[in-house]
C-alpha atoms as a PDB file:
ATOM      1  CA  UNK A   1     200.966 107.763  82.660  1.00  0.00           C
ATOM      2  CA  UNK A   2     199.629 107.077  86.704  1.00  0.00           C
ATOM      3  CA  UNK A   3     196.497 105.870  84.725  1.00  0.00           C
ATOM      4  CA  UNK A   4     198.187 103.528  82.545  1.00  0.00           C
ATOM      5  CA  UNK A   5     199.792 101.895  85.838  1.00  0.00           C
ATOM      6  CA  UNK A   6     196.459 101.941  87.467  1.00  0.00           C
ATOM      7  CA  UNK A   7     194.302 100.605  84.594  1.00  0.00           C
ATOM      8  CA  UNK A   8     196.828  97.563  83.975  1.00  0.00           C
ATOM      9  CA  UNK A   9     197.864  96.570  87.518  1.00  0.00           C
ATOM     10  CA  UNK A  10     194.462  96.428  88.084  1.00  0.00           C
ATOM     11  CA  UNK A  11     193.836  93.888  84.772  1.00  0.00           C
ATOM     12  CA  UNK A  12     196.974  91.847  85.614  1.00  0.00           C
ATOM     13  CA  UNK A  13     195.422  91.222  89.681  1.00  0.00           C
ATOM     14  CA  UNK A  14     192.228  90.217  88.028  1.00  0.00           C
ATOM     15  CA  UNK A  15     193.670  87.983  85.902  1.00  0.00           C
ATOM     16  CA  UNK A  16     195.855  86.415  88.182  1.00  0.00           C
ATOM     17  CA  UNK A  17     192.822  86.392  90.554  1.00  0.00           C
ATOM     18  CA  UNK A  18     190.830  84.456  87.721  1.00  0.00           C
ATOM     19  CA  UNK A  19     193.243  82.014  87.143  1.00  0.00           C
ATOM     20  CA  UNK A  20     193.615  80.917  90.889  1.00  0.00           C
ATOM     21  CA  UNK A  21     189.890  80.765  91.366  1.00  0.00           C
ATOM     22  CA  UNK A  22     189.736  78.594  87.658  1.00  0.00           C
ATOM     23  CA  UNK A  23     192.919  76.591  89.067  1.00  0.00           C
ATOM     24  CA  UNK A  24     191.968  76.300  92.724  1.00  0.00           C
ATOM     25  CA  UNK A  25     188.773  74.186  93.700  1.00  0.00           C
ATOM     26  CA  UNK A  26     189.581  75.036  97.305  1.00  0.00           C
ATOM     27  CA  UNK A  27     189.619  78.462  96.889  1.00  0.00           C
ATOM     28  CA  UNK A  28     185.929  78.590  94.598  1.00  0.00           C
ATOM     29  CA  UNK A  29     184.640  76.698  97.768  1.00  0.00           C
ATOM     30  CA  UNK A  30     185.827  78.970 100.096  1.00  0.00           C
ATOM     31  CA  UNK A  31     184.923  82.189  98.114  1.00  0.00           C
ATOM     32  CA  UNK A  32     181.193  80.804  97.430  1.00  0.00           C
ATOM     33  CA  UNK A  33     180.309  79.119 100.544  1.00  0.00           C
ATOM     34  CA  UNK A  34     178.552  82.769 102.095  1.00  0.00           C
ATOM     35  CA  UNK A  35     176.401  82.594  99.268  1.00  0.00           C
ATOM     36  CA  UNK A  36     175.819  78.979  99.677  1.00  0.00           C
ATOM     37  CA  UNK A  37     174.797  80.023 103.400  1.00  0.00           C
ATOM     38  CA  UNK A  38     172.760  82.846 102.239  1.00  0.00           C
ATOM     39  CA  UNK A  39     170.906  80.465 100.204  1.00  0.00           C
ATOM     40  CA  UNK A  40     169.863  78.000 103.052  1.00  0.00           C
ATOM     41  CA  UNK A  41     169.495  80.620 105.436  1.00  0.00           C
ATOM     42  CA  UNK A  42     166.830  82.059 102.573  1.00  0.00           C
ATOM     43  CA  UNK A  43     165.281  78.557 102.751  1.00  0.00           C
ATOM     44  CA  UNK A  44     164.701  77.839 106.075  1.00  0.00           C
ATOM     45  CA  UNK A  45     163.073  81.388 106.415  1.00  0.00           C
ATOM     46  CA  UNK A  46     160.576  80.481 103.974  1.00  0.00           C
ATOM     47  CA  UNK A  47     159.772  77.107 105.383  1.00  0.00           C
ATOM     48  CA  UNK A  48     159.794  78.729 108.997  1.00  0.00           C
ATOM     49  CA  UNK A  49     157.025  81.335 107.091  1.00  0.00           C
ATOM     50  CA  UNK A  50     155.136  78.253 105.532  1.00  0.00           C
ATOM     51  CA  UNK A  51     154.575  76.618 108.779  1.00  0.00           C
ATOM     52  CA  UNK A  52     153.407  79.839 109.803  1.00  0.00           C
ATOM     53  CA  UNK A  53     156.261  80.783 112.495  1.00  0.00           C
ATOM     54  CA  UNK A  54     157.572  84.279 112.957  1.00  0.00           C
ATOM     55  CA  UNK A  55     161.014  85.965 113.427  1.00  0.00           C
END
């Protein structure tokens, strides 16, 4: 019965999490932009390593 609860609360907060991220441009930005500054912090390592500069 508690797993029942468990299993579908936890469906109906993904969904609703889904749907705000496919409604919400804002909130997509927000939720991507560490990956976004992974990604250029990856980048500028390896052009910091091509000019032959160390950390």
């Amino acid at each position: 019965m508690i797993e029942n609860l468990i299993v579908f609360s936890a469906l109906g907060f993904a969904a609703i999490f889904f749907l705000a991220w496919l409604l919400s441009p804002r909130l997509r930005m927000w939720l991507e932009k560490p990956k976004h500054r992974f990604q250029a912090d990856v980048q500028d390592y390896e052009q910091m390593l091509k000019r032959g500069g160390r950390r």
